[in-house]
Protein backbone atom coordinates (compact mmCIF):
# COMPACT_ATOMS: atom_id res chain seq x y z
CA UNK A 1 22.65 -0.22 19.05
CA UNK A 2 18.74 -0.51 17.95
CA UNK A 3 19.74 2.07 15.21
CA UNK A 4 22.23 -0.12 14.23
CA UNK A 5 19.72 -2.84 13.88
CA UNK A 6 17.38 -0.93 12.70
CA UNK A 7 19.52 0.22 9.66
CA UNK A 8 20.52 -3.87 9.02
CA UNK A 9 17.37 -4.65 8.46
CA UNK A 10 16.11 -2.01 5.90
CA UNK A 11 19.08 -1.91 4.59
CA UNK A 12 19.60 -5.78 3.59
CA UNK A 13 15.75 -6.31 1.77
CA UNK A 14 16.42 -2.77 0.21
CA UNK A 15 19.77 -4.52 -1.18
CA UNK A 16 18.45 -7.60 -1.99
CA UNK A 17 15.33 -5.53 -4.37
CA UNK A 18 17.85 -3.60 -5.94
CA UNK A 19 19.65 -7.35 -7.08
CA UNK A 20 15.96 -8.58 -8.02
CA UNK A 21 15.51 -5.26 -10.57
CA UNK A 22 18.91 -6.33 -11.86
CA UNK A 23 17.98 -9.60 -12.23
CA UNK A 24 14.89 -8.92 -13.64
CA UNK A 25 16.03 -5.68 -16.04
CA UNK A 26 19.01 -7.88 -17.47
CA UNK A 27 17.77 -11.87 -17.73
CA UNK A 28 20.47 -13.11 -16.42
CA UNK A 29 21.08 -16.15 -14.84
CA UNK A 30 17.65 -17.10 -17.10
CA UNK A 31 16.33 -19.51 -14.25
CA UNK A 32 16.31 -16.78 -11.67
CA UNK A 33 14.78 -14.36 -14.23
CA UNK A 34 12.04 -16.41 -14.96
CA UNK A 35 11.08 -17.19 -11.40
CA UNK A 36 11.56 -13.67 -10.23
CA UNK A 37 8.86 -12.79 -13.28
CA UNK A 38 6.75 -15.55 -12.23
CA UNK A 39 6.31 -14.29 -9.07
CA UNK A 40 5.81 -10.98 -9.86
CA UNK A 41 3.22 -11.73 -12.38
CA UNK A 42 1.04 -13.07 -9.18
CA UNK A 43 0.62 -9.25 -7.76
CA UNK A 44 0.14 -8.89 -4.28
CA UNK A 45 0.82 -5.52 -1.67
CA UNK A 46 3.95 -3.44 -1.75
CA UNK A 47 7.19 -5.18 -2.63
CA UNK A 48 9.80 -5.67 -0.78
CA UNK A 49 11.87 -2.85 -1.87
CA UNK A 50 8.58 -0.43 -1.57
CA UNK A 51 8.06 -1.74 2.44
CA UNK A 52 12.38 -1.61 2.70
CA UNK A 53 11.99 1.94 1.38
CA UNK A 54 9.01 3.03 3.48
CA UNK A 55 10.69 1.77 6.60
CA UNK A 56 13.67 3.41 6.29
CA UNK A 57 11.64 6.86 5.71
CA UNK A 58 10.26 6.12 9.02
CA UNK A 59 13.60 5.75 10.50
CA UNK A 60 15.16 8.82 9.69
CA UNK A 61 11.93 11.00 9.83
CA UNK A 62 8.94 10.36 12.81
CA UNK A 63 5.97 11.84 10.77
CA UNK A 64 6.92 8.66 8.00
CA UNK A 65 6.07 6.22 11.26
CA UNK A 66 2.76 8.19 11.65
CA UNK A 67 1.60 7.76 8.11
CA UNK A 68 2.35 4.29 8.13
CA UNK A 69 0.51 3.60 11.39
CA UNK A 70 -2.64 5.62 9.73
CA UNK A 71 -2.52 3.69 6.42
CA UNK A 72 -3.05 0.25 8.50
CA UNK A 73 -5.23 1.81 10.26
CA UNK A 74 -7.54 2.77 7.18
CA UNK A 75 -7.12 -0.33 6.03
CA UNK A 76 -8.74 -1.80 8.53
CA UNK A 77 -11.87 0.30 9.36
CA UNK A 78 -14.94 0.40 7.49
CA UNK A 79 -15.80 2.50 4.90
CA UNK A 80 -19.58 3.17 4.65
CA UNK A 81 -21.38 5.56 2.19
CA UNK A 82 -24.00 6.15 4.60
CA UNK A 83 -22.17 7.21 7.49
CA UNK A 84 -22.42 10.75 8.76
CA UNK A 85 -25.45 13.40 7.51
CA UNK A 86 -28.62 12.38 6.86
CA UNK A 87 -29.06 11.51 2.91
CA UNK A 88 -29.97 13.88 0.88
CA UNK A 89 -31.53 12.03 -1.79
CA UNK A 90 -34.94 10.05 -1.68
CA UNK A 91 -35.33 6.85 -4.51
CA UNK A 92 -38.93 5.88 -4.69
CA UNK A 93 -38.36 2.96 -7.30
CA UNK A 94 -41.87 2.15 -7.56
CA UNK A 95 -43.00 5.44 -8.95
CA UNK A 96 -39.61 5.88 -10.73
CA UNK A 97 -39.14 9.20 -8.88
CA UNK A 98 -35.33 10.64 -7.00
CA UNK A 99 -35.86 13.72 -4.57
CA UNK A 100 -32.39 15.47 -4.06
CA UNK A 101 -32.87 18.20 -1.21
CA UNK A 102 -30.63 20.76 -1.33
CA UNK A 103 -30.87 22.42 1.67
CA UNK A 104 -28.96 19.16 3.87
């Protein structure tokens, strides 16, 4: 039954992207069109399809679900430069000299 569910609901936005493209590639009906390209004009994450596609990945293979979990997970940590090993370069600005030490 969850399967069942589960393939409803990637199925139906993966549907409903593929009608947008349509929309979209042929102009017709013109109000539609235009507000489709409005919207996609204002950017954002992943569409609809993209997310519709990923999840249905997930569903037929685990290691998709994985990947997914570690890309939100990247997203949220920090990502500092000066994590980690001690630098190996020195800036002293006021005699305009950079040490880089090769041996770290």
């Amino acid at each position: 039954m969850s399967g069942l569910l589960m393939a409803v609901l990637v199925i139906v936005p993966f549907t409903l992207a593929a009608v947008r493209q349509v929309v979209l590639r042929s102009g017709r009906p013109g109000w539609l069109s235009r507000r489709l390209a409005a919207r996609a004009r204002s950017g954002g994450g992943p569409g609809l399809g993209a997310t519709a596609t990923e999840e249905f990945h997930a569903f037929l293979n685990a290691n998709k679900r994985v990947q997914i979990e570690q890309r939100r997970t990247q997203l949220v940590l920090r990502d500092d430069d000066h994590a980690g090993a001690p630098p190996r370069t020195r800036l002293d600005l006021d005699r305009g000299i950079a040490v880089v030490d090769p041996r770290r």
